[in-house]
C-alpha atoms as a PDB file:
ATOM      1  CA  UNK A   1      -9.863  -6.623 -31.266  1.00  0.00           C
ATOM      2  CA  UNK A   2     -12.820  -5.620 -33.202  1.00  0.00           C
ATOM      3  CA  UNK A   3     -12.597  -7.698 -36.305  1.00  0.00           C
ATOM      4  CA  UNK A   4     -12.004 -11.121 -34.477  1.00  0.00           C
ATOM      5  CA  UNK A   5      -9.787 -12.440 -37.244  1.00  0.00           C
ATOM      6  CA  UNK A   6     -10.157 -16.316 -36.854  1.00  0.00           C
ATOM      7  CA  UNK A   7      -7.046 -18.090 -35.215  1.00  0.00           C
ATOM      8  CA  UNK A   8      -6.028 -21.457 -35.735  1.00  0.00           C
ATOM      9  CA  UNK A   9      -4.881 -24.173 -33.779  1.00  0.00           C
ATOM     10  CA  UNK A  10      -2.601 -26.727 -35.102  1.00  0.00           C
ATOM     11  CA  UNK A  11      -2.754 -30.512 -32.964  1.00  0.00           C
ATOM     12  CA  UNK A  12      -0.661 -33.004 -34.088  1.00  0.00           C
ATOM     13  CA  UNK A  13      -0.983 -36.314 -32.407  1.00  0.00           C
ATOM     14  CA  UNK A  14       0.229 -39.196 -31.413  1.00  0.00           C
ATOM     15  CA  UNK A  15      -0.182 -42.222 -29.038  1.00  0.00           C
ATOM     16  CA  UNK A  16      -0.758 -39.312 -26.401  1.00  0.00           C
ATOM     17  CA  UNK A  17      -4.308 -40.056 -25.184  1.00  0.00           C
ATOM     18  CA  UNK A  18      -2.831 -39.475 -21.286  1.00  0.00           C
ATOM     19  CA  UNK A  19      -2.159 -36.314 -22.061  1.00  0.00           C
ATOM     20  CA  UNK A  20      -3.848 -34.855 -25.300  1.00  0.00           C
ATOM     21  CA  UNK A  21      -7.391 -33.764 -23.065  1.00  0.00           C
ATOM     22  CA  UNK A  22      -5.621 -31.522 -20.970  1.00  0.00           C
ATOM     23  CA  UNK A  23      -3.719 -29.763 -24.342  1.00  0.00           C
ATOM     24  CA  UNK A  24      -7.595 -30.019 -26.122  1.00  0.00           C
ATOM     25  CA  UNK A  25      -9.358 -28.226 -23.183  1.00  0.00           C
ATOM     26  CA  UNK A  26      -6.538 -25.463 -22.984  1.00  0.00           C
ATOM     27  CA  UNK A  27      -7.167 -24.599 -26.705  1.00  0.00           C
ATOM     28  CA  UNK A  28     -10.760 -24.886 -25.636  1.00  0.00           C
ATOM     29  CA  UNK A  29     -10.935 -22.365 -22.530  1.00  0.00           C
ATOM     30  CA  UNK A  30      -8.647 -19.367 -24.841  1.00  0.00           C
ATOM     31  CA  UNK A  31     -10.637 -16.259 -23.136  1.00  0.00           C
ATOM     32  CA  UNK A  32     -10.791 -15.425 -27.394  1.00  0.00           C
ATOM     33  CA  UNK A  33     -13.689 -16.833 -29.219  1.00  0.00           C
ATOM     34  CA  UNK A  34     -12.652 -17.054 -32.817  1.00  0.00           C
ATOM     35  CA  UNK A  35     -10.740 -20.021 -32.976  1.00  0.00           C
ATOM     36  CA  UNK A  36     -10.905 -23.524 -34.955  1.00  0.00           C
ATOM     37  CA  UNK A  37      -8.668 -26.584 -33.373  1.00  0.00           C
ATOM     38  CA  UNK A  38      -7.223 -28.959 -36.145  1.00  0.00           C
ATOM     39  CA  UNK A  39      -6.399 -32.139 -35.025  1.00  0.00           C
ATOM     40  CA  UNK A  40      -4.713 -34.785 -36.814  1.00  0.00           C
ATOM     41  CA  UNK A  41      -4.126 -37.962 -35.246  1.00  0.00           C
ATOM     42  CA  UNK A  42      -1.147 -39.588 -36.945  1.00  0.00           C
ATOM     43  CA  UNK A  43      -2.867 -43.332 -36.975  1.00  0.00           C
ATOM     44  CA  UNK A  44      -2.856 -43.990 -32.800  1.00  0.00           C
ATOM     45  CA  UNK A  45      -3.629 -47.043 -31.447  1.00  0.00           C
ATOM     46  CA  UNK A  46      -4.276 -46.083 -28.307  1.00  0.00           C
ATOM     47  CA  UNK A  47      -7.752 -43.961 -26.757  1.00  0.00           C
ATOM     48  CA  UNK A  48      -6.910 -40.939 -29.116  1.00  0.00           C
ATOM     49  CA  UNK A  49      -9.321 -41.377 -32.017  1.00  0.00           C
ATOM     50  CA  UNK A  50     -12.375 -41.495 -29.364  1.00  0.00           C
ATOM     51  CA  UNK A  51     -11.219 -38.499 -27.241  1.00  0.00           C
ATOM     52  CA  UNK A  52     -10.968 -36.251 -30.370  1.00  0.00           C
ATOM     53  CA  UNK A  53     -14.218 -37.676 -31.788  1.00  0.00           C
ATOM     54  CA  UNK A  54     -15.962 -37.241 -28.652  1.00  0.00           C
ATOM     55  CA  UNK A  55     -14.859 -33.629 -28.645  1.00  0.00           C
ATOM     56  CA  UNK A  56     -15.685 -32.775 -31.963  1.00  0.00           C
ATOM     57  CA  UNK A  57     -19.105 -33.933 -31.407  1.00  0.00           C
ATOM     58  CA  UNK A  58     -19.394 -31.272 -28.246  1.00  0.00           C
ATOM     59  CA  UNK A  59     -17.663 -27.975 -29.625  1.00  0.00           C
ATOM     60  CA  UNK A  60     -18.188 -27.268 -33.398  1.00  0.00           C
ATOM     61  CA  UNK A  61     -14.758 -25.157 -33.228  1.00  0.00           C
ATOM     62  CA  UNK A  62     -12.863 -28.765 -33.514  1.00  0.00           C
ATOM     63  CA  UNK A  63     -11.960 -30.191 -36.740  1.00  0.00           C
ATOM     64  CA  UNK A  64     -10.611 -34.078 -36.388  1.00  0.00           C
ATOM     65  CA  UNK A  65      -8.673 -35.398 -38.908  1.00  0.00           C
ATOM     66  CA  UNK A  66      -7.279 -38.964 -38.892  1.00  0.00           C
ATOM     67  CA  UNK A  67      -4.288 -40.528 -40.699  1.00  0.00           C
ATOM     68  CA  UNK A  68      -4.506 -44.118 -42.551  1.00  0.00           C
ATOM     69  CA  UNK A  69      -0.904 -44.497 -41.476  1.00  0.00           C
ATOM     70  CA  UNK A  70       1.684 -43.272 -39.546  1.00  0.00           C
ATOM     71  CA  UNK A  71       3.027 -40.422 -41.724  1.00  0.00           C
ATOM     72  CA  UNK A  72       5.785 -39.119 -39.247  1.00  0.00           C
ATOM     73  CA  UNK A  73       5.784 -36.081 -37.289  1.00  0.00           C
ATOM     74  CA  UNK A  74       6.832 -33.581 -39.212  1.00  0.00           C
ATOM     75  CA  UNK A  75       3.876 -34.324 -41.998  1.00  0.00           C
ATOM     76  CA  UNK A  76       1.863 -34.471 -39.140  1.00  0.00           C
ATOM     77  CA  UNK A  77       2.417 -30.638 -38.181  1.00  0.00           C
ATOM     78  CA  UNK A  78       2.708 -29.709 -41.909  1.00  0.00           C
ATOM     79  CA  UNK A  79      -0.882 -31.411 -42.058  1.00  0.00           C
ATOM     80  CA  UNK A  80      -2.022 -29.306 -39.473  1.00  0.00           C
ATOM     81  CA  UNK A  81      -0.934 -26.176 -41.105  1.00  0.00           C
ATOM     82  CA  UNK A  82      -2.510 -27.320 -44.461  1.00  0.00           C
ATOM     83  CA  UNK A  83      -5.917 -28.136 -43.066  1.00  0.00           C
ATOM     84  CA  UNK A  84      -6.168 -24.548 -41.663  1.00  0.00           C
ATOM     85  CA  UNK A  85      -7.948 -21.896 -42.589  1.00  0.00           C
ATOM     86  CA  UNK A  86      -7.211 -19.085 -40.334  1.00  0.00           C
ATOM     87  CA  UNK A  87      -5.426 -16.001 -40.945  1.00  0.00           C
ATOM     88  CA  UNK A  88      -3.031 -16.539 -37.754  1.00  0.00           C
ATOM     89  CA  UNK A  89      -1.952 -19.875 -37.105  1.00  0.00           C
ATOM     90  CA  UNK A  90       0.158 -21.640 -33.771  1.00  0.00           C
ATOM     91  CA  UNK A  91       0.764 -25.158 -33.387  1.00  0.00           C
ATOM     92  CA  UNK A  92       0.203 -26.996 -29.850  1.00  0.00           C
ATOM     93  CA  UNK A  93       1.542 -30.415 -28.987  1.00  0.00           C
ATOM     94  CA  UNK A  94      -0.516 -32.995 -27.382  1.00  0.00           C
ATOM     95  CA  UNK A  95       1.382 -32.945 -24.148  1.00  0.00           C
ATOM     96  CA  UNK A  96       1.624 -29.240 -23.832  1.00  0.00           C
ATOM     97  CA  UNK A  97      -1.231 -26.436 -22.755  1.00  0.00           C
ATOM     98  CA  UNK A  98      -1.552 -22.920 -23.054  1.00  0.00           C
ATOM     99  CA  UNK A  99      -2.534 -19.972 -20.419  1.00  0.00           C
ATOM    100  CA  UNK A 100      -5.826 -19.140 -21.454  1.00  0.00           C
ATOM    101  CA  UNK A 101      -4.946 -15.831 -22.438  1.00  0.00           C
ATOM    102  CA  UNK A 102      -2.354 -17.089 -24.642  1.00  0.00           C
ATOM    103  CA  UNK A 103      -3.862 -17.092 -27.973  1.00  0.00           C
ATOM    104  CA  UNK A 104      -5.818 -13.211 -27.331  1.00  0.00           C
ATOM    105  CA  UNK A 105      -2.247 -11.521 -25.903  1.00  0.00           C
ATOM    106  CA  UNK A 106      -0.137 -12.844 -28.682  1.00  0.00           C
ATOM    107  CA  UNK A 107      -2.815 -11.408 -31.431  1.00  0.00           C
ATOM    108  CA  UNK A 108      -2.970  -8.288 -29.769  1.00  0.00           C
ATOM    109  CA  UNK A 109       0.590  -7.724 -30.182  1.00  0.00           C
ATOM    110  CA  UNK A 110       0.641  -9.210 -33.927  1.00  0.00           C
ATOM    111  CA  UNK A 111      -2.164  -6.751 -34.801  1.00  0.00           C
ATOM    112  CA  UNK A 112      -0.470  -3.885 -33.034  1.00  0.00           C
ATOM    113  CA  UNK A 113       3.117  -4.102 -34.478  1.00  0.00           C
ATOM    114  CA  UNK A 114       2.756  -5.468 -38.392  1.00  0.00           C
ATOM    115  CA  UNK A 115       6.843  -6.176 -38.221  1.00  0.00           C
ATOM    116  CA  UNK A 116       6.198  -8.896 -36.045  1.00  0.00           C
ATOM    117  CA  UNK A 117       5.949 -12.519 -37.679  1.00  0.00           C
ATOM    118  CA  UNK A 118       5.650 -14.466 -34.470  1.00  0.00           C
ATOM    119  CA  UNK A 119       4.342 -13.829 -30.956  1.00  0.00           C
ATOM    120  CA  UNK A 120       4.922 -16.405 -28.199  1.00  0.00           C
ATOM    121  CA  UNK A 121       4.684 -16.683 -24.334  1.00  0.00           C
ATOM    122  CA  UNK A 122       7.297 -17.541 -21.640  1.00  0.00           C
ATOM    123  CA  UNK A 123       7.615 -21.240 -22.311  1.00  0.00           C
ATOM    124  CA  UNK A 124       7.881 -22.890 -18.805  1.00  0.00           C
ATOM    125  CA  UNK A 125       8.738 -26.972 -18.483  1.00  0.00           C
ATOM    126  CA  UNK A 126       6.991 -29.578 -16.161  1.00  0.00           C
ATOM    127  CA  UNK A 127       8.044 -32.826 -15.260  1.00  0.00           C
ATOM    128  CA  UNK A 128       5.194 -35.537 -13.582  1.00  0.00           C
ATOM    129  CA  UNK A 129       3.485 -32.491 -13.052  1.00  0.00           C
ATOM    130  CA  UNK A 130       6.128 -30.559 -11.883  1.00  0.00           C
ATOM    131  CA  UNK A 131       7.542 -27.565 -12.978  1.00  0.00           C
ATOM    132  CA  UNK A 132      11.147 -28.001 -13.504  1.00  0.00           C
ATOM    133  CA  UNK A 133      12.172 -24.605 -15.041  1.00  0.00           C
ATOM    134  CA  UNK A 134      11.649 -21.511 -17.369  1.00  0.00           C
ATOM    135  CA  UNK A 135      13.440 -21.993 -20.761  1.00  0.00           C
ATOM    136  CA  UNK A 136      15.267 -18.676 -21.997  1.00  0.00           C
ATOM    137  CA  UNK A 137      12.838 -16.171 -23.460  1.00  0.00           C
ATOM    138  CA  UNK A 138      14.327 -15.370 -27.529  1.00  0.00           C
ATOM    139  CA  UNK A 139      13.308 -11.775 -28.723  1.00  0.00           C
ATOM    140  CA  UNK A 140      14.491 -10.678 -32.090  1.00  0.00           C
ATOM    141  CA  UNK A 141      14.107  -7.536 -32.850  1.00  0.00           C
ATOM    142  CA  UNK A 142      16.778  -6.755 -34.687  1.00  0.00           C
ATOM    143  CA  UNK A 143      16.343  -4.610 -38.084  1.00  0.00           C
ATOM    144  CA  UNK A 144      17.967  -6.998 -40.277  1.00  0.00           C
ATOM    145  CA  UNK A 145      17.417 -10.899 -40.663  1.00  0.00           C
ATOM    146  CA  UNK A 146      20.642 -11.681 -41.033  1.00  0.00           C
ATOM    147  CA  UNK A 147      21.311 -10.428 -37.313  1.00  0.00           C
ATOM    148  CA  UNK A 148      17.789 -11.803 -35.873  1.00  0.00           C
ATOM    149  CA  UNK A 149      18.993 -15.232 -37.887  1.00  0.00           C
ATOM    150  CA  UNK A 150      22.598 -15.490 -35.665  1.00  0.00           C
ATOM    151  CA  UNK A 151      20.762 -13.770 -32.521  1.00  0.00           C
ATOM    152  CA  UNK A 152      18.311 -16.759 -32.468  1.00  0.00           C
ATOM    153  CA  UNK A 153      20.837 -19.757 -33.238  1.00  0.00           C
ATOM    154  CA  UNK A 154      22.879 -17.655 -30.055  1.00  0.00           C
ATOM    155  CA  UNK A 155      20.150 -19.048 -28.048  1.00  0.00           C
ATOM    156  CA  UNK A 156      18.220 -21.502 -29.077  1.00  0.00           C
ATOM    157  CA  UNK A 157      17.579 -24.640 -26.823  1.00  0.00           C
ATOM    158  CA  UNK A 158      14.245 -25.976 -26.103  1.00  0.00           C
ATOM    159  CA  UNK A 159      12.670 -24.165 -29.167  1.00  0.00           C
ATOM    160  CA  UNK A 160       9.400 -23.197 -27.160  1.00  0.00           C
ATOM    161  CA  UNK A 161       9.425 -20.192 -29.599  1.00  0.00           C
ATOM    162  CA  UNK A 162       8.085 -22.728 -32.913  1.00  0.00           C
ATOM    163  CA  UNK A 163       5.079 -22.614 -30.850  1.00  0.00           C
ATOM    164  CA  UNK A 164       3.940 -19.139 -30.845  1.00  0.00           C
ATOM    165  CA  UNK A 165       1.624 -17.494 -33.195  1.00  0.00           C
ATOM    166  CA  UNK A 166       2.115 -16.670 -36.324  1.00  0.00           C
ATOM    167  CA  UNK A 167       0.802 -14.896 -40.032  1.00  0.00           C
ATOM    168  CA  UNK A 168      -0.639 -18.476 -41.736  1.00  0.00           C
ATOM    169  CA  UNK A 169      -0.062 -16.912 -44.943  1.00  0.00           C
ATOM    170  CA  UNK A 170       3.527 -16.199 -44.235  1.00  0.00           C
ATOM    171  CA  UNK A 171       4.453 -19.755 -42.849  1.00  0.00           C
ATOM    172  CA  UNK A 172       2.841 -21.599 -45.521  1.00  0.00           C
ATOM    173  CA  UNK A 173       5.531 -20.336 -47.553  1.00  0.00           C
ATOM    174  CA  UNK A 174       8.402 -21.696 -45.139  1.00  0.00           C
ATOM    175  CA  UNK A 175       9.841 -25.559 -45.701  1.00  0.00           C
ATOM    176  CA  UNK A 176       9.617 -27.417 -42.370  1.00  0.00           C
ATOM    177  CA  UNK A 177      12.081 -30.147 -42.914  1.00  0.00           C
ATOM    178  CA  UNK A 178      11.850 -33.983 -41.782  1.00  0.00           C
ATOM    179  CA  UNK A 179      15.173 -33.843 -40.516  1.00  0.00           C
ATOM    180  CA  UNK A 180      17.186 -33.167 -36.709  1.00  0.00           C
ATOM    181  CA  UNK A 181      16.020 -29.645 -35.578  1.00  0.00           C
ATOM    182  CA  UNK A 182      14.155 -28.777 -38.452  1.00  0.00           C
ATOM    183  CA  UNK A 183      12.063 -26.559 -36.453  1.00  0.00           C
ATOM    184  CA  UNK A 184      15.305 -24.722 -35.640  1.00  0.00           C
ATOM    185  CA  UNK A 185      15.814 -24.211 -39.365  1.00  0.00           C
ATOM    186  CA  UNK A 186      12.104 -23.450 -39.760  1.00  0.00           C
ATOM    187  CA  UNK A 187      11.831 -20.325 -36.949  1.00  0.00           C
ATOM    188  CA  UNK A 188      15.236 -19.131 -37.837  1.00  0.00           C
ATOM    189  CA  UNK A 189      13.524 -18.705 -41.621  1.00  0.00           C
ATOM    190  CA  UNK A 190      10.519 -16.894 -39.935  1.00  0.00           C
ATOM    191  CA  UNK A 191      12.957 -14.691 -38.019  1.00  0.00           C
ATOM    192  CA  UNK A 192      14.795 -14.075 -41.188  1.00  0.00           C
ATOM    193  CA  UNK A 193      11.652 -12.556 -42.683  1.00  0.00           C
ATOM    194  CA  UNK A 194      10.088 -10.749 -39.718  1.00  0.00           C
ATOM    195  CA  UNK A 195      11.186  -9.836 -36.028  1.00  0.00           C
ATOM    196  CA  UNK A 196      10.372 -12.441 -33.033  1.00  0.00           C
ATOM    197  CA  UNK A 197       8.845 -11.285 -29.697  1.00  0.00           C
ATOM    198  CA  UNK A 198       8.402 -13.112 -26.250  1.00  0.00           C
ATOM    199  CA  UNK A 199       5.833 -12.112 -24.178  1.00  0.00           C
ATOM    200  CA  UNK A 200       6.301 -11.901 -20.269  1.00  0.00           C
ATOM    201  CA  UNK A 201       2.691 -12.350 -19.205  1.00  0.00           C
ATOM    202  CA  UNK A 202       1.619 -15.183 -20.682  1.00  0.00           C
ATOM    203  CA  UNK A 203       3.294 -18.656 -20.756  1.00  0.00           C
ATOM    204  CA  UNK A 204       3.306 -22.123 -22.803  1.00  0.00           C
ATOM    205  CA  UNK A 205       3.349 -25.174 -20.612  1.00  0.00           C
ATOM    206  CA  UNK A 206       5.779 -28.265 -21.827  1.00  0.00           C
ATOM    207  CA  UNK A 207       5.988 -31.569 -20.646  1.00  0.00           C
ATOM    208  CA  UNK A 208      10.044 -32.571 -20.284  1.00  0.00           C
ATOM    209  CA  UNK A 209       9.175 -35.904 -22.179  1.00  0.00           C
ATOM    210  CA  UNK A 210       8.742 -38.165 -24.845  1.00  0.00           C
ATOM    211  CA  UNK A 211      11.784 -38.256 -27.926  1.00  0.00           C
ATOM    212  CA  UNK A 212      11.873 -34.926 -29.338  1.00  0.00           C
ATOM    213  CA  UNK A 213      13.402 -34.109 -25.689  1.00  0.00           C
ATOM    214  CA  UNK A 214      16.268 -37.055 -26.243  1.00  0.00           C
ATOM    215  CA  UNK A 215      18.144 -35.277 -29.080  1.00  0.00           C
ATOM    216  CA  UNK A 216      20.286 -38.517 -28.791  1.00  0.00           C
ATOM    217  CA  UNK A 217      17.274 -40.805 -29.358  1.00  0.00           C
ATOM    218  CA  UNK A 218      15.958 -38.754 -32.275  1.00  0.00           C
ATOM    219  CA  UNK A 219      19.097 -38.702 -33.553  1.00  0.00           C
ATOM    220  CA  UNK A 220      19.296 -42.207 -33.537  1.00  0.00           C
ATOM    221  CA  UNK A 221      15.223 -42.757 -34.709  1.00  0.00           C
ATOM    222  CA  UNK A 222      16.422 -40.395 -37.599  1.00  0.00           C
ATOM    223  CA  UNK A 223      19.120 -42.823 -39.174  1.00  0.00           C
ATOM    224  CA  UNK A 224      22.092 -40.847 -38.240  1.00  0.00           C
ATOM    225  CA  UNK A 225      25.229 -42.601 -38.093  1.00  0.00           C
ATOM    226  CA  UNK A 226      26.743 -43.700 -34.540  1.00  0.00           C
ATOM    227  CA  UNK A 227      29.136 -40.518 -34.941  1.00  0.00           C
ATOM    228  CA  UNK A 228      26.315 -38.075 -35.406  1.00  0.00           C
ATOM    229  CA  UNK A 229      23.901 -39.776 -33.038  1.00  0.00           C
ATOM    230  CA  UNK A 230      27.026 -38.924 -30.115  1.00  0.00           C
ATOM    231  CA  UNK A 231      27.496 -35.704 -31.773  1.00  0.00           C
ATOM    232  CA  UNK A 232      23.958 -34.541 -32.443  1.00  0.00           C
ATOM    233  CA  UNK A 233      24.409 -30.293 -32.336  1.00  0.00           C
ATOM    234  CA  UNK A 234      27.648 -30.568 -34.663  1.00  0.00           C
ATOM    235  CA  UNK A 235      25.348 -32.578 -37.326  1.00  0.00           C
ATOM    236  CA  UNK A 236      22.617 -29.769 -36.014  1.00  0.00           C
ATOM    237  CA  UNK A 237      25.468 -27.470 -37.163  1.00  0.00           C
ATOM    238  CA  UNK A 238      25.926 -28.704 -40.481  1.00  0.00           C
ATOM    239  CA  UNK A 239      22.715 -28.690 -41.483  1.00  0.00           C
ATOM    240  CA  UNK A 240      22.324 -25.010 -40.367  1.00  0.00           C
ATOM    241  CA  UNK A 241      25.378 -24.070 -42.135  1.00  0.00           C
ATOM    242  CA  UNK A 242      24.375 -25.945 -45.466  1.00  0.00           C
ATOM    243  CA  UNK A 243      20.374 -24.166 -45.018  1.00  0.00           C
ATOM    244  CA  UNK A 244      21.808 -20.811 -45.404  1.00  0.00           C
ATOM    245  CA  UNK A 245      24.191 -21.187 -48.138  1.00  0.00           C
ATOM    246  CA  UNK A 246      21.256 -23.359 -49.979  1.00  0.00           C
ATOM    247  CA  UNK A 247      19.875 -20.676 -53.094  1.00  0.00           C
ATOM    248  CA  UNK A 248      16.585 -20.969 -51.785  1.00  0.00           C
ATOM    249  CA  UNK A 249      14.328 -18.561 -50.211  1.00  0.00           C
ATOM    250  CA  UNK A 250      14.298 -16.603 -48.174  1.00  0.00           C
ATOM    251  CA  UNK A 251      18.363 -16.481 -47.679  1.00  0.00           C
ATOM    252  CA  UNK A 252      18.963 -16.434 -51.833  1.00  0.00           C
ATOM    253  CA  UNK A 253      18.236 -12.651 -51.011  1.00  0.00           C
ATOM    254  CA  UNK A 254      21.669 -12.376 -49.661  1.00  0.00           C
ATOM    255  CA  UNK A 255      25.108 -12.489 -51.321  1.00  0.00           C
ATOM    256  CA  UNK A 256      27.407 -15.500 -51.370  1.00  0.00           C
ATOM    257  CA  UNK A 257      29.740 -13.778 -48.996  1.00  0.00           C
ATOM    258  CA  UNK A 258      26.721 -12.726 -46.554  1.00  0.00           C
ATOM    259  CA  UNK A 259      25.464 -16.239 -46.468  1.00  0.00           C
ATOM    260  CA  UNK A 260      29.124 -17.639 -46.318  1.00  0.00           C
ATOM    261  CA  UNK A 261      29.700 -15.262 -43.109  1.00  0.00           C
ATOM    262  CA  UNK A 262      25.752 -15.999 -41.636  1.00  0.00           C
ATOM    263  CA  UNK A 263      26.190 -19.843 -42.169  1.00  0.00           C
ATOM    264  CA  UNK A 264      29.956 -19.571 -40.109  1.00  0.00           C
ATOM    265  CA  UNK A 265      28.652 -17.579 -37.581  1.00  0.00           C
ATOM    266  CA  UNK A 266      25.654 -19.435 -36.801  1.00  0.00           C
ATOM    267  CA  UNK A 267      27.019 -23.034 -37.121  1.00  0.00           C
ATOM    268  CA  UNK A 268      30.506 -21.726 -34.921  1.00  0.00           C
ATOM    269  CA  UNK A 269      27.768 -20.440 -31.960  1.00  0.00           C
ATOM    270  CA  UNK A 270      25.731 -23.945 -31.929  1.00  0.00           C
ATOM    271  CA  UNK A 271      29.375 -25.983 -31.770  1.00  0.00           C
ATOM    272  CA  UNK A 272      31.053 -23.492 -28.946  1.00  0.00           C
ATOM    273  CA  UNK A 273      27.585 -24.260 -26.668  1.00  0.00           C
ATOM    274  CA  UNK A 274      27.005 -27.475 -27.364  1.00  0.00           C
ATOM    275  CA  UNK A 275      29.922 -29.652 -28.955  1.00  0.00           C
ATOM    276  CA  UNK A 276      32.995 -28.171 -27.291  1.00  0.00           C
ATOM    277  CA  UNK A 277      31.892 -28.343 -23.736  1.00  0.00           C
ATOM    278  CA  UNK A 278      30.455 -31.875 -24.730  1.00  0.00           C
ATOM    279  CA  UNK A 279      34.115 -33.029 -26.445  1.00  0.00           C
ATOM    280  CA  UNK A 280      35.760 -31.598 -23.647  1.00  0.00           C
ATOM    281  CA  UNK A 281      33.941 -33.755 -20.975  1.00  0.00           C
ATOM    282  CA  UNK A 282      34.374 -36.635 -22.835  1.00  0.00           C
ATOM    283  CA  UNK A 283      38.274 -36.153 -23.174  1.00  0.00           C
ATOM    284  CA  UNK A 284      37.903 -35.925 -18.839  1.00  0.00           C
ATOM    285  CA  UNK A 285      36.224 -39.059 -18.476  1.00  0.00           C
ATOM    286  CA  UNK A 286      38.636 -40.503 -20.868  1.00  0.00           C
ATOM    287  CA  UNK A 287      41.690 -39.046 -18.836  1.00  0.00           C
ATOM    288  CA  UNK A 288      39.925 -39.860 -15.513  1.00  0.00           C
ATOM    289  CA  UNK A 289      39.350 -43.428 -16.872  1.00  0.00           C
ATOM    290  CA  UNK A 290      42.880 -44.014 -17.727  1.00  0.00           C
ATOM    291  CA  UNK A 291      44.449 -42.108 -14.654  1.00  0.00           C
ATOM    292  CA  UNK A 292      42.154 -44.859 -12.864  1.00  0.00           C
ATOM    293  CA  UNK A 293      43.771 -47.613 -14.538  1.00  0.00           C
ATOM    294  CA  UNK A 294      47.051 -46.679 -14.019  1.00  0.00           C
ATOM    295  CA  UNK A 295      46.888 -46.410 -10.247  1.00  0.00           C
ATOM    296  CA  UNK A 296      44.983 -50.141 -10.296  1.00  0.00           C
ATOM    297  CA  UNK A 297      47.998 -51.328 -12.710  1.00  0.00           C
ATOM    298  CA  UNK A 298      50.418 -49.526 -10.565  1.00  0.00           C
ATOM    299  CA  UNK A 299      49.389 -50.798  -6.974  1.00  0.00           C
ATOM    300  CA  UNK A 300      49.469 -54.691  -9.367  1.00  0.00           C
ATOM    301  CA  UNK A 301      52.829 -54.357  -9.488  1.00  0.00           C
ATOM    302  CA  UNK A 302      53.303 -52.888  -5.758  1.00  0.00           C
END
């Protein structure tokens, strides 16, 4: 890569001073130079604020922004992306780290193949230091967005993809909402624009904790109401459905009946994988429950 076009790293933060060296120091050791590491700490209480100054002291590459309050976290990434000023941009959360060829093998392939909007590695999940297991890789390289758009909601889970890298330019144009799964509805806008591609030799390292990996709990943190906080994916759904049909971009590109047959098709796939199975073991439990008080009532009367 002869030009070296200057990458940057977005940190959001958090109360996460156990684990935010370890994410620091793998944005750090990249094996590719040009880099700056933007860090905003969303008002922590904890060691953050002197791990981050401490580091920016050492390696000129880190800027360290602090917040006067608790802004939320979706700001908190938006901030991140705002404070940039690279030309390709990835986030990195402060319990996470990346291979340290990540940030060098998904430019490479961004350079190589200008249809690409996003590059990301293999995103692999550790628990207490443990790894669990490998999340599904997402690759969409369909020709139209429309098809990459339903492809992605097909699969979606963990959303290790949000955390690839991407063209800053490009993303600074796409809302990131403060809502449940907006970074679903924020990649599946990226995707709609440009193709997706997961790369095999390289890997992103997440820690199977904190909220954002309760969807039940965020849910609930989010103000839902008891019925959407049990049925989190059908209010996931919903919000899907009503993102596409919105007459904003990119999707206002599309017909009514295009968006009217995305928005079905992508809001049916999320409910048949996540809220049928989930409706269907409750009704079980239900029926085991009462089967189980029958037989007590019935040996009662024995």
């Amino acid at each position: 890569m002869p030009n070296q076009p200057l990458v940057s790293i977005g940190l959001p933060t958090y109360n996460r001073a156990s684990t935010l060296r370890r994410a620091i120091e793998s944005a750090l050791a990249q094996d590719y130079p040009n880099i700056e590491l933007v860090i905003s700490d969303n008002a922590s209480t904890d060691e953050t604020q002197a791990i981050c100054l401490e580091v920016a002291a050492r390696d000129k590459r880190v800027r360290y922004l602090r917040q006067q309050a608790n802004q939320g976290a979706t700001v908190n990434f938006r901030e991140v992306l705002k404070q940039s000023r690279g030309e390709f941009f990835m986030w990195l959360s402060d319990d996470d780290w990346m291979d340290e060829s990540y940030v060098s093998q998904c430019l490479s392939v961004l350079l190589a193949q200008p249809d690409l909007g996003l590059v990301c590695g293999r995103e692999r999940y550790y628990e207490n230091g443990e790894f669990v297991f490998e999340s599904t890789q997402i690759n969409l390289l369909q020709n139209t967005g429309a098809e990459r758009v339903q492809a992605y909601y097909e699969q979606v889970s963990m959303n290790g993809t949000i955390y690839g890298l991407m063209r800053r330019e490009q993303i600074l144009k796409v809302p990131f909402y403060e809502m449940l799964a907006g970074d679903w509805l924020f990649v599946a806008r990226v995707a709609f624009q440009s193709k997706v591609k997961t790369l095999e030799s390289v890997a992103i390292n997440r820690s199977v904790a904190g909220e954002s990996q309760d969807i039940h709990r965020l849910a609930a943190s989010l103000g839902l109401s008891k019925f959407m906080v049990k049925n989190p994916h059908l209010r996931i759904a919903l919000s899907m459905f009503g993102d596409i049909m919105r007459q904003s971009s990119p999707y206002q590109s599309m017909s009514l009946f295009a968006r009217l047959g995305l928005g079905y098709r992508s809001s049916a796939a999320v409910i048949k994988r996540y809220c049928v199975p989930d409706w269907h073991r409750r009704l079980y439990e239900r029926a085991k429950r009462l089967e189980a008080g029958l037989k007590h009532r019935f040996r009662s009367v024995q």
